[in-house]
Each structure stands twice: as C-alpha cells, then as structure tokens.
N, C-alpha and C. Protein backbone atom coordinates (compact mmCIF):
# COMPACT_ATOMS: atom_id res chain seq x y z
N UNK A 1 22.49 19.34 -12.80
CA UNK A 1 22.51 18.98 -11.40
C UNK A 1 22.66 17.46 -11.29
N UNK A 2 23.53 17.15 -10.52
CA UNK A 2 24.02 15.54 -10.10
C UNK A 2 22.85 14.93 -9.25
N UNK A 3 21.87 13.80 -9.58
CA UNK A 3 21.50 13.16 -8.44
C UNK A 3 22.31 12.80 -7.68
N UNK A 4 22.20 12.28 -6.29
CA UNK A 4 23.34 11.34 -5.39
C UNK A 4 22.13 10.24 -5.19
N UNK A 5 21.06 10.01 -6.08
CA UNK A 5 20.59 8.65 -5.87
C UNK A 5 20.76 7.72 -6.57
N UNK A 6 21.91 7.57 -7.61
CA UNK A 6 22.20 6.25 -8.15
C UNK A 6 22.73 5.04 -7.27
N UNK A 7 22.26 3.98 -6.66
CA UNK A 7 22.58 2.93 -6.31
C UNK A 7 22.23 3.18 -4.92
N UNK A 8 21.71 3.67 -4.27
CA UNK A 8 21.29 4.07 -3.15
C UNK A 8 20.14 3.51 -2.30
N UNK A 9 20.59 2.79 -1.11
CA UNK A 9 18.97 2.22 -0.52
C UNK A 9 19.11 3.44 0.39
N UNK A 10 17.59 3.62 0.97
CA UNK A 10 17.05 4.17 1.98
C UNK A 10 15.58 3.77 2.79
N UNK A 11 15.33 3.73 3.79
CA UNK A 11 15.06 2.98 4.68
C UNK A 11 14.17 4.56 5.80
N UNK A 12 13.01 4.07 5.91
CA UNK A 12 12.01 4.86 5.99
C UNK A 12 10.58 4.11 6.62
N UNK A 13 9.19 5.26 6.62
CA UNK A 13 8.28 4.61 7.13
C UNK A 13 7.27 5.71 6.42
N UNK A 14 5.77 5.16 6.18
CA UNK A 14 4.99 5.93 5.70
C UNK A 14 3.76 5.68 6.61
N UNK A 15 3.02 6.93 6.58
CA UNK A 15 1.31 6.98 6.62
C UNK A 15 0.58 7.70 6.08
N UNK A 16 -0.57 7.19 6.38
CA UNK A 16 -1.81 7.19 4.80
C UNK A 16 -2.96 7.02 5.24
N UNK A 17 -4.40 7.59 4.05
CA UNK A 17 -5.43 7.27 4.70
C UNK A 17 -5.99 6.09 3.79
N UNK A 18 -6.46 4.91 3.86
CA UNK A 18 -6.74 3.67 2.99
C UNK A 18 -8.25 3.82 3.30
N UNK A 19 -8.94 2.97 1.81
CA UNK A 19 -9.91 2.97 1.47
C UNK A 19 -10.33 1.84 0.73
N UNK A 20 -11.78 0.90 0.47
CA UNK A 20 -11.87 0.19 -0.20
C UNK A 20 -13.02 0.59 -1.23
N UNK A 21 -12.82 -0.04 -2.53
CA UNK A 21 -13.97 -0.05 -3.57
C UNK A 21 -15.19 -0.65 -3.08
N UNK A 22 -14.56 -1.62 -2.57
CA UNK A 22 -15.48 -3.01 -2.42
C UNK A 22 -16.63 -2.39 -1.42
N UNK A 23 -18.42 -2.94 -2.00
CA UNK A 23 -19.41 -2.71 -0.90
C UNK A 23 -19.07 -3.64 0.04
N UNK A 24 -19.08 -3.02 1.35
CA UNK A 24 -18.82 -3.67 2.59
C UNK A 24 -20.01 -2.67 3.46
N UNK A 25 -20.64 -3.47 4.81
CA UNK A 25 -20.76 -2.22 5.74
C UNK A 25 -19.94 -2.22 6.72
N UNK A 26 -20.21 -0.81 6.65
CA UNK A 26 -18.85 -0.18 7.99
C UNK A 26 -17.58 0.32 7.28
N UNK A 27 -17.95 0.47 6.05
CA UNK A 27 -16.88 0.99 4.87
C UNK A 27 -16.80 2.65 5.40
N UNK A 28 -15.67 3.05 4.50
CA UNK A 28 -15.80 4.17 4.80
C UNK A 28 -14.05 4.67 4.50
N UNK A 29 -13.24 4.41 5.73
CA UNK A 29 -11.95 4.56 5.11
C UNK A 29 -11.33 4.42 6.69
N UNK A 30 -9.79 4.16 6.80
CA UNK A 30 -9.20 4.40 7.82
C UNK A 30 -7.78 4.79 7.81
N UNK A 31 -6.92 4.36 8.61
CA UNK A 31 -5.14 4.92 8.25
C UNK A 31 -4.31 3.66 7.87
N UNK A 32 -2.99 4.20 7.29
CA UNK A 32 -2.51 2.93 6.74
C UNK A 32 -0.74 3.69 7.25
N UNK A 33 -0.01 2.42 7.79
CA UNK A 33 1.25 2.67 8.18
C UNK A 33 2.19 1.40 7.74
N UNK A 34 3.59 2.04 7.63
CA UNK A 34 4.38 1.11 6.16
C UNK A 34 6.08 1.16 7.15
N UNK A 35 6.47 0.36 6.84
CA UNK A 35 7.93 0.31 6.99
C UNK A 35 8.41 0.21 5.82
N UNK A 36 9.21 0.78 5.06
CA UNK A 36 9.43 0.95 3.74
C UNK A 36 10.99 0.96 3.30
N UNK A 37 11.72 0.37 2.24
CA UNK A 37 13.04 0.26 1.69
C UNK A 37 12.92 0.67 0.22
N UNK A 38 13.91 1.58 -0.08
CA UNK A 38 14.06 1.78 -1.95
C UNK A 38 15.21 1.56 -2.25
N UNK A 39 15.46 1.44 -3.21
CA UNK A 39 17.25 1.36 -3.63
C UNK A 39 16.72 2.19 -5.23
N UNK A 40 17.09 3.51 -5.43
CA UNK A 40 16.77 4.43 -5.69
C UNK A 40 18.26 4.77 -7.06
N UNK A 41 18.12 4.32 -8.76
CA UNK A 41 18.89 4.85 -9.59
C UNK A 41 18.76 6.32 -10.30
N UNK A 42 19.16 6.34 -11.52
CA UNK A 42 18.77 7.78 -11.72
C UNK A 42 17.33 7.60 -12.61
N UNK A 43 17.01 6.84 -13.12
CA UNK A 43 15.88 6.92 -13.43
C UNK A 43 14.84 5.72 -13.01
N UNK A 44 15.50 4.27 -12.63
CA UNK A 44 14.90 3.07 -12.21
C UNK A 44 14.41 2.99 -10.47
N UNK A 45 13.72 2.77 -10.14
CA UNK A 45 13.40 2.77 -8.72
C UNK A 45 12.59 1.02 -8.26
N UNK A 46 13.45 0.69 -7.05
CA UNK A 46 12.81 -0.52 -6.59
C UNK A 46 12.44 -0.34 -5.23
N UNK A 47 11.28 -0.78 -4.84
CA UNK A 47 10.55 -0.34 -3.66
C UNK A 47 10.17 -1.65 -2.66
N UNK A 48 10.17 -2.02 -1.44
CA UNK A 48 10.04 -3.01 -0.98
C UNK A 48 8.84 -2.14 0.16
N UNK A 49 8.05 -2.75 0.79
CA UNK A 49 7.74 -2.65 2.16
C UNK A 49 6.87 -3.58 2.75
N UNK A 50 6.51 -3.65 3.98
CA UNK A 50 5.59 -4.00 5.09
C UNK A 50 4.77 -3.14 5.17
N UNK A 51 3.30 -3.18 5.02
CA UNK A 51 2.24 -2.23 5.28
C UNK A 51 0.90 -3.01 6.25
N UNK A 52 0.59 -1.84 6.99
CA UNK A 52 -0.52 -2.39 7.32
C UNK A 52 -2.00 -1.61 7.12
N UNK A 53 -2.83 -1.87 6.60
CA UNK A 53 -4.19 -0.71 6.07
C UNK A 53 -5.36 -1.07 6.96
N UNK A 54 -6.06 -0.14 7.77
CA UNK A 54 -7.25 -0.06 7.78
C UNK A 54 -8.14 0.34 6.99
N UNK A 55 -9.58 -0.50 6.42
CA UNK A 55 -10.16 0.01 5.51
C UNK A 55 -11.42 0.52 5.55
N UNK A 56 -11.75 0.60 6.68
CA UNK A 56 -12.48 0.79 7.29
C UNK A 56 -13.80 -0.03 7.72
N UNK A 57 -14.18 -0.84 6.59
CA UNK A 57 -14.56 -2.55 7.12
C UNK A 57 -14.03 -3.60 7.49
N UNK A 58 -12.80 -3.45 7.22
CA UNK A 58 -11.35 -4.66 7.84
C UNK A 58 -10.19 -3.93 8.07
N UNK A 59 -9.02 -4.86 7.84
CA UNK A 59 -7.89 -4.36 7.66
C UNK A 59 -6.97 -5.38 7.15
N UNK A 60 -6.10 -5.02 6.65
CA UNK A 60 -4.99 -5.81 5.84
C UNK A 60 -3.89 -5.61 6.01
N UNK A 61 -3.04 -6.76 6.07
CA UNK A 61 -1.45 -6.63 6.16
C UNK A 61 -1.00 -6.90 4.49
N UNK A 62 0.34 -6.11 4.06
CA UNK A 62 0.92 -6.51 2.66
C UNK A 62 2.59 -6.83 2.96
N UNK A 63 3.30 -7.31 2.41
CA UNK A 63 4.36 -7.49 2.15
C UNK A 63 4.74 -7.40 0.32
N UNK A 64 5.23 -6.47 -0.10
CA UNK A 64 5.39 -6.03 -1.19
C UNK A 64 6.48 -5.94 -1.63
N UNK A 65 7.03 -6.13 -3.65
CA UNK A 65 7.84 -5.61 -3.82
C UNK A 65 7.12 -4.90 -5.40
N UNK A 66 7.91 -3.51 -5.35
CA UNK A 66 7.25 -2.96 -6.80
C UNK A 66 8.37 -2.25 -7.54
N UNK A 67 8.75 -2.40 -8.86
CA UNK A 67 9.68 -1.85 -9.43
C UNK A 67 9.07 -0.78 -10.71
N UNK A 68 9.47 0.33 -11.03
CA UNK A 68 9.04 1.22 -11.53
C UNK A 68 10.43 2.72 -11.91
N UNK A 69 9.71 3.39 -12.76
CA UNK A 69 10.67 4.62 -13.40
C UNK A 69 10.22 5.79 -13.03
N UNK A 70 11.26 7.00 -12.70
CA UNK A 70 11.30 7.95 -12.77
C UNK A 70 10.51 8.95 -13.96
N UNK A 71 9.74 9.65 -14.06
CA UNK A 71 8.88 9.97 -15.58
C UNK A 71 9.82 11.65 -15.74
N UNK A 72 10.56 11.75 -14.71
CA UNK A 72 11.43 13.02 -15.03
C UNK A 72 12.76 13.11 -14.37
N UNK A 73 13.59 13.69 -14.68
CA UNK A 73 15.01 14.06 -13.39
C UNK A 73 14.62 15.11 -12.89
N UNK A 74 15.84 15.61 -12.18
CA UNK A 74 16.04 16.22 -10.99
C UNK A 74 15.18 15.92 -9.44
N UNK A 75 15.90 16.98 -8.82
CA UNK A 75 15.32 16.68 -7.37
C UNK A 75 14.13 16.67 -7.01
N UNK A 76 12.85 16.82 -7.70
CA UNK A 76 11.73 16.45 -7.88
C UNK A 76 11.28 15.74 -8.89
N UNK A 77 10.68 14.85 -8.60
CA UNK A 77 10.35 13.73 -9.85
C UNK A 77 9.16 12.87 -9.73
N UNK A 78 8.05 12.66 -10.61
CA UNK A 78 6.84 11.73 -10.87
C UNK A 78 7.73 10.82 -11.16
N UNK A 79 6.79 9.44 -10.46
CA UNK A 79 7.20 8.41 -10.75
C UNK A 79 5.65 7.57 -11.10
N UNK A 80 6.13 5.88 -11.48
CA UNK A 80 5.60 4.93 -11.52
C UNK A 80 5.59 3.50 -11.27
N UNK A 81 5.21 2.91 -10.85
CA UNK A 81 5.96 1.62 -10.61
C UNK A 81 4.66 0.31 -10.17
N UNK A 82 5.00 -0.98 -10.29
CA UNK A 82 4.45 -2.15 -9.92
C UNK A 82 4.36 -3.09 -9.62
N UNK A 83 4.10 -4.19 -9.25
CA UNK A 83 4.68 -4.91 -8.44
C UNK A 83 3.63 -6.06 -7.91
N UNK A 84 4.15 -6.89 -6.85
CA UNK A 84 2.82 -8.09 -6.27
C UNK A 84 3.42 -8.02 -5.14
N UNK A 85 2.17 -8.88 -4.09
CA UNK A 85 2.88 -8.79 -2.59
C UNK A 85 1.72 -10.26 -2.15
N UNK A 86 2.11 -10.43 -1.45
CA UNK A 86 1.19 -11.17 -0.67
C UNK A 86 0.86 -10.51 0.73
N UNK A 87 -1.06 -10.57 0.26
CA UNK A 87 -1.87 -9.82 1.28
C UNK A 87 -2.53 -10.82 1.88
N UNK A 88 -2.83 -10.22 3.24
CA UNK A 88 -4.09 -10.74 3.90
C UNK A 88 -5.03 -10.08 4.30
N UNK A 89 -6.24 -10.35 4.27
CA UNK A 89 -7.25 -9.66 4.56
C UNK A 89 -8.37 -9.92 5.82
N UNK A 90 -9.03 -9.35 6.66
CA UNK A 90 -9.62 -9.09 7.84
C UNK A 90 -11.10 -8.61 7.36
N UNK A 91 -12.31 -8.86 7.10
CA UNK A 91 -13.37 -8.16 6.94
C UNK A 91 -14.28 -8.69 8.57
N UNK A 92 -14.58 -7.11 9.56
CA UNK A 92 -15.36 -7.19 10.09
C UNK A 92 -16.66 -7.82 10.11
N UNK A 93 -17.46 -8.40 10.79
CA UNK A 93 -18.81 -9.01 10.40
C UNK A 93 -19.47 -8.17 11.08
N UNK A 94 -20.62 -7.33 10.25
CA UNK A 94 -21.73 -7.24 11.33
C UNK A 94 -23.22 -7.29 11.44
N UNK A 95 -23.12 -8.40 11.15
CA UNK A 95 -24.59 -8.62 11.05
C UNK A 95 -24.81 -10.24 11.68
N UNK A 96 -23.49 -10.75 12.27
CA UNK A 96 -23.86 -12.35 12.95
C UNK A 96 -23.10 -11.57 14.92
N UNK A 97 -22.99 -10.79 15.20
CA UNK A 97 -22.59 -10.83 16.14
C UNK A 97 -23.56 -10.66 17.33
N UNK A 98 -23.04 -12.01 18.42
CA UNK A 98 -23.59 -12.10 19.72
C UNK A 98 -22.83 -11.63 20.75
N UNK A 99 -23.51 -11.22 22.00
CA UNK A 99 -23.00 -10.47 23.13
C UNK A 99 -21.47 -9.70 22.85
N UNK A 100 -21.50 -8.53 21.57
CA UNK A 100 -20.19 -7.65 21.53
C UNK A 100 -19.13 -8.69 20.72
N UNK A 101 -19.31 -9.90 20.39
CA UNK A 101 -18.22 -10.73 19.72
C UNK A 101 -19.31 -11.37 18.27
N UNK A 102 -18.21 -10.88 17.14
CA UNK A 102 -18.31 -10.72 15.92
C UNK A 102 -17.58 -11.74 15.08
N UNK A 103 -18.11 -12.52 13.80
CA UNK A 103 -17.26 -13.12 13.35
C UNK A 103 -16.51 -12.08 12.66
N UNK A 104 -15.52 -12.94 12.14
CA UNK A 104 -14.24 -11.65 11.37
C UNK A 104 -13.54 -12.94 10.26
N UNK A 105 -14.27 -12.29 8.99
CA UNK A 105 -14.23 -13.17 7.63
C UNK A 105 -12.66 -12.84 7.08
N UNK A 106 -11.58 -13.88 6.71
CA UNK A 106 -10.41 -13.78 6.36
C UNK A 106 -9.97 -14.23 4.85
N UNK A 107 -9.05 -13.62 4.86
CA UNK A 107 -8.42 -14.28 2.97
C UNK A 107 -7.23 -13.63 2.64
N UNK A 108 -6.88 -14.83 1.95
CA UNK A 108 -4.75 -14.18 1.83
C UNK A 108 -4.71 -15.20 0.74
N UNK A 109 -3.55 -14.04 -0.11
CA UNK A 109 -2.69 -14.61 -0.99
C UNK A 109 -2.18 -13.56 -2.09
N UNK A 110 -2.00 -13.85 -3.03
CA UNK A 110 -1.30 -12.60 -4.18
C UNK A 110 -2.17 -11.57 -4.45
N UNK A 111 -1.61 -9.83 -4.73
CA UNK A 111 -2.17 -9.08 -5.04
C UNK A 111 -1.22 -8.71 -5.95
N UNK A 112 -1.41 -7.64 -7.22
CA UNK A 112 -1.06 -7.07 -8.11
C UNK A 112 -1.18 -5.22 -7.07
N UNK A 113 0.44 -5.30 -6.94
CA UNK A 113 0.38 -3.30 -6.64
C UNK A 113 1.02 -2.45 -7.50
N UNK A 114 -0.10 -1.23 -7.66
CA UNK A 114 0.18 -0.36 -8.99
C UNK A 114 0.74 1.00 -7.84
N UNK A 115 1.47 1.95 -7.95
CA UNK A 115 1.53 2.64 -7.46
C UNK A 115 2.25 4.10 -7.92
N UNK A 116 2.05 5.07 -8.19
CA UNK A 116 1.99 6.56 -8.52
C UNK A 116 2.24 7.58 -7.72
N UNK A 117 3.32 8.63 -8.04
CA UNK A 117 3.61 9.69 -6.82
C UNK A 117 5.03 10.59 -7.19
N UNK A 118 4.90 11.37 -6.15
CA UNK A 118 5.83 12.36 -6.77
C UNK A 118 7.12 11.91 -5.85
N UNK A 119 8.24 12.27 -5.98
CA UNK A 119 9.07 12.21 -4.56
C UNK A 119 10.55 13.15 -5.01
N UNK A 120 10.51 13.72 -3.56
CA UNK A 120 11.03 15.19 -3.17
C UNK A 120 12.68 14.88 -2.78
N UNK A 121 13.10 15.80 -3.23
CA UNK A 121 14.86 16.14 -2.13
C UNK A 121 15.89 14.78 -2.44
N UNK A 122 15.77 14.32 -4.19
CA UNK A 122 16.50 13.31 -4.47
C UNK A 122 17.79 13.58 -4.76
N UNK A 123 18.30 15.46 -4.79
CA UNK A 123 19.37 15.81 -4.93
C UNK A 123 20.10 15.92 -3.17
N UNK A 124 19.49 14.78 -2.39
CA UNK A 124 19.86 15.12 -0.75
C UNK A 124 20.23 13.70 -0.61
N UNK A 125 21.66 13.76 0.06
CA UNK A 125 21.87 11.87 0.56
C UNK A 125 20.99 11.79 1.49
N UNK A 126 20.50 12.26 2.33
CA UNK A 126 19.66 11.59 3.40
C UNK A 126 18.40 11.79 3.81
N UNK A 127 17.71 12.33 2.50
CA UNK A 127 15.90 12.36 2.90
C UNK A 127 15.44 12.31 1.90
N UNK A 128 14.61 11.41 1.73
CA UNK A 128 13.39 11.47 0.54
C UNK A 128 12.08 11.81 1.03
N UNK A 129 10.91 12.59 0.51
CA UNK A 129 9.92 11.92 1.27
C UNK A 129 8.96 12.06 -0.25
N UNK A 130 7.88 11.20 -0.05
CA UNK A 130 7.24 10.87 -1.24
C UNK A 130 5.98 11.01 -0.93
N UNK A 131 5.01 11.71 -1.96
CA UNK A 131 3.45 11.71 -2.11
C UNK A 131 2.94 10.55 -2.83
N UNK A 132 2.32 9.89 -2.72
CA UNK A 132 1.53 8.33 -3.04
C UNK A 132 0.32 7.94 -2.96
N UNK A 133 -0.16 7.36 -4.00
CA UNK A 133 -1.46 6.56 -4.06
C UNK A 133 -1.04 5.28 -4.64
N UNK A 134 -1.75 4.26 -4.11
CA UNK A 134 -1.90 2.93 -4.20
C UNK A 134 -2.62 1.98 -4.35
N UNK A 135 -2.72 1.39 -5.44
CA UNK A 135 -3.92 0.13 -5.73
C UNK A 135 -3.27 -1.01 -5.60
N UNK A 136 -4.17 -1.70 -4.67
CA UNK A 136 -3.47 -3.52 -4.41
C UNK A 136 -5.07 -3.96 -4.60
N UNK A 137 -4.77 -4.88 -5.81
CA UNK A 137 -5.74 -5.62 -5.80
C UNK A 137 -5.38 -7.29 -5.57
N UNK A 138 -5.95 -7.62 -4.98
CA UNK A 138 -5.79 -9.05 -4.83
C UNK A 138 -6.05 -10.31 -5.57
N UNK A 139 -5.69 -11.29 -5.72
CA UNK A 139 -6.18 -12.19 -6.76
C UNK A 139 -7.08 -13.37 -6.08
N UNK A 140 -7.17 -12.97 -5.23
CA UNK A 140 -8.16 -14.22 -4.15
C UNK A 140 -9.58 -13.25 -3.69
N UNK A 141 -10.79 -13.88 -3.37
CA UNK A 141 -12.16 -12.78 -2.73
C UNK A 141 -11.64 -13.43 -1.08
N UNK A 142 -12.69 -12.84 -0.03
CA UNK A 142 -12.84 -13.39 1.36
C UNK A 142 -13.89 -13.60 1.07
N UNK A 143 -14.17 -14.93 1.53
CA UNK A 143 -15.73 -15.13 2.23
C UNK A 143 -16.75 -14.69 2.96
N UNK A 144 -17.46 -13.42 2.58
CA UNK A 144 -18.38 -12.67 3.18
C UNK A 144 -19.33 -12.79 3.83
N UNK A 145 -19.93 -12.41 4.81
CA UNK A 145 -21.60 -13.31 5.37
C UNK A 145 -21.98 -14.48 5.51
N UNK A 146 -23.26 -14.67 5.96
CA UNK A 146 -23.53 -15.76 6.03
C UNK A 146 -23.51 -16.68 4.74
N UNK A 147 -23.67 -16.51 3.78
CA UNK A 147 -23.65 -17.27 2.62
C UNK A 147 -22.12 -17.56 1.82
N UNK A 148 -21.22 -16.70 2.53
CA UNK A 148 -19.50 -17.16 2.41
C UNK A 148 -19.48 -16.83 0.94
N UNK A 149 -20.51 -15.81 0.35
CA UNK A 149 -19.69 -15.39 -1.30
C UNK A 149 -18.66 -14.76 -0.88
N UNK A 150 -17.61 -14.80 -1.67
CA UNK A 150 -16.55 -14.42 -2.09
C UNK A 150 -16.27 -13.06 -2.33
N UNK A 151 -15.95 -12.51 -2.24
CA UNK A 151 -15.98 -10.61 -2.64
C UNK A 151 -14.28 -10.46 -2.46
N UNK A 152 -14.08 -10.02 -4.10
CA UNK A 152 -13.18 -9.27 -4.09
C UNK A 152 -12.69 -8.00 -3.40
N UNK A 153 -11.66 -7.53 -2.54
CA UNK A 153 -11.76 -6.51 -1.75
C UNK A 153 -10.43 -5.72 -2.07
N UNK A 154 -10.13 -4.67 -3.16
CA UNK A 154 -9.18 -3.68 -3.48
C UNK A 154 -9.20 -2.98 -2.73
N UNK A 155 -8.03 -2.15 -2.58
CA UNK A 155 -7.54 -1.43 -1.29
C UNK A 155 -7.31 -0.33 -2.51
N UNK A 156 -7.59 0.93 -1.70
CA UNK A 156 -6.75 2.54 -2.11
C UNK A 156 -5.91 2.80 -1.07
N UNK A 157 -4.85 3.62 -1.36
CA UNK A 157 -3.88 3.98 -0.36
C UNK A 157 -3.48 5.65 -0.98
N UNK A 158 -3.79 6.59 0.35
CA UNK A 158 -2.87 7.53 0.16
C UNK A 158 -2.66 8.28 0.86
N UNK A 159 -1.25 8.10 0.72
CA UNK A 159 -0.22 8.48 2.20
C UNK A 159 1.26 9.35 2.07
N UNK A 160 2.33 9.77 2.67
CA UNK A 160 3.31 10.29 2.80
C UNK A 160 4.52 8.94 3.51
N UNK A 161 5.45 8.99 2.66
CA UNK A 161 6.32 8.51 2.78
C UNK A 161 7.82 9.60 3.01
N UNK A 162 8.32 9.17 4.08
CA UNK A 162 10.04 10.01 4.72
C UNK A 162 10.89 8.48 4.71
N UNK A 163 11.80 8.99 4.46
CA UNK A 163 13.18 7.81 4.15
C UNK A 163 13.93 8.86 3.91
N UNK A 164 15.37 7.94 5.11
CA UNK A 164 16.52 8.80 5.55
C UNK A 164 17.26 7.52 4.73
C-alpha cells in the first residue's frame, strides 16, 4: 500500500486534557487547545504548533517545533518525536489574595517537548487525526508564593489531533 504522505504539510487543530506534576494548589487538571502544522514523509515526521494548556493551577502558552519517526508503515502508525518551544507560564496565587484579586506568579523561556502517539488515515490526502501525549518540561522554575522559590512546573498533555 502507497502512503500519499511523503512531502506533505497539513494544517489542523487539537484538544486535550493537560495536567501538571508539579505540587501546586488548585492542581488538578484542565483542557488544552493547539493550532497545529506537520509536513508528514514516509517514515520522518516534523510537527510545528501553537498551544495553549490549562493546568489546572495556571495555564501556559507554547510555541513548538518537534521532529520525530514513524515506529511502523501503513495507514496506521506509532510514532515518536521531540523537540523545544518556548513556553510561558501563569501560576494562580492563592493564598495572597485581597477583595477577589489574586497575584498570578509568571515565567517563560525554553522547554524540552517529548511527544508519543498513534496517527490514523495516512493512506488519505486529506485527514489525519492523531492520539497524543505530551511532556514539556521547561528549563526555567516560576516564582511561587510569598517567598518567590522557584518551582519547576512540567506540563502533561493528552489530546486528539484532526488535520486536513
């Protein structure tokens, strides 16, 4: 069977439910939504997107690029792939807030993204859609609480991706 995804971009959007490792309160988990680009060979895959994650103690914006392989052919296929992006991060405060207004602790800069998943209908010119999980860890902490330690804050991601 012929892929028709050698050399191929496609152009898509995903959602997901995101989660953090990191102790935070007010953790827990929330949704995560992506504008997403691949340019898709027969076994090499390059992935670009815009994401945005709730984590359920903050939320984060990414701008990503991750390159990775196919672990099988045909029209269903595990993949792998990785990559860096520059993130920013949002952690709710709650434990300094007066009358309903909260501080809201920030931090941006490089993350390392690992990412894993299956993806469907690669023998189709015009639909992919992909099962996914996602680790972005960051290489910077935010300044937490009153005492401004630093806390590293990794993100989980897992979501459904469609690209026409």
């Amino acid at each position: 069977m012929t892929l028709i995804a050698a050399g191929y971009f496609f152009l898509g959007a995903g959602l997901g439910l995101g989660t953090t490792t990191a102790s935070l309160d007010g953790g827990g988990g929330g949704f995560g939504i992506s504008l997403d680009l691949s340019l898709e060979f027969d076994r090499v895959l390059i992935l670009g997107n815009l994401q945005y994650v709730n984590f359920g103690a903050g939320e984060a914006g990414l701008v990503s690029v991750r390159a990775g392989g196919f672990l099988s052919g045909g029209p269903t296929a595990p993949y792998l792939a990785i990559g860096a992006g520059k993130l920013g991060q949002n952690v709710f405060s709650r434990d300094d807030c007066v009358n309903g207004s909260c501080n809201v602790y920030t931090g941006s800069g490089w993350a390392a993204v690992g990412e894993g998943g299956a993806m469907f209908f690669r023998d189709k010119p015009w639909l992919r859609l992909t099962l996914f999980a996602q680790a972005i860890v960051p290489a910077f902490t935010v300044p937490v609480g009153f005492s401004g330690t630093g806390t590293r804050i990794p993100i989980v991601l897992f979501a459904l991706r469609a690209q026409l």
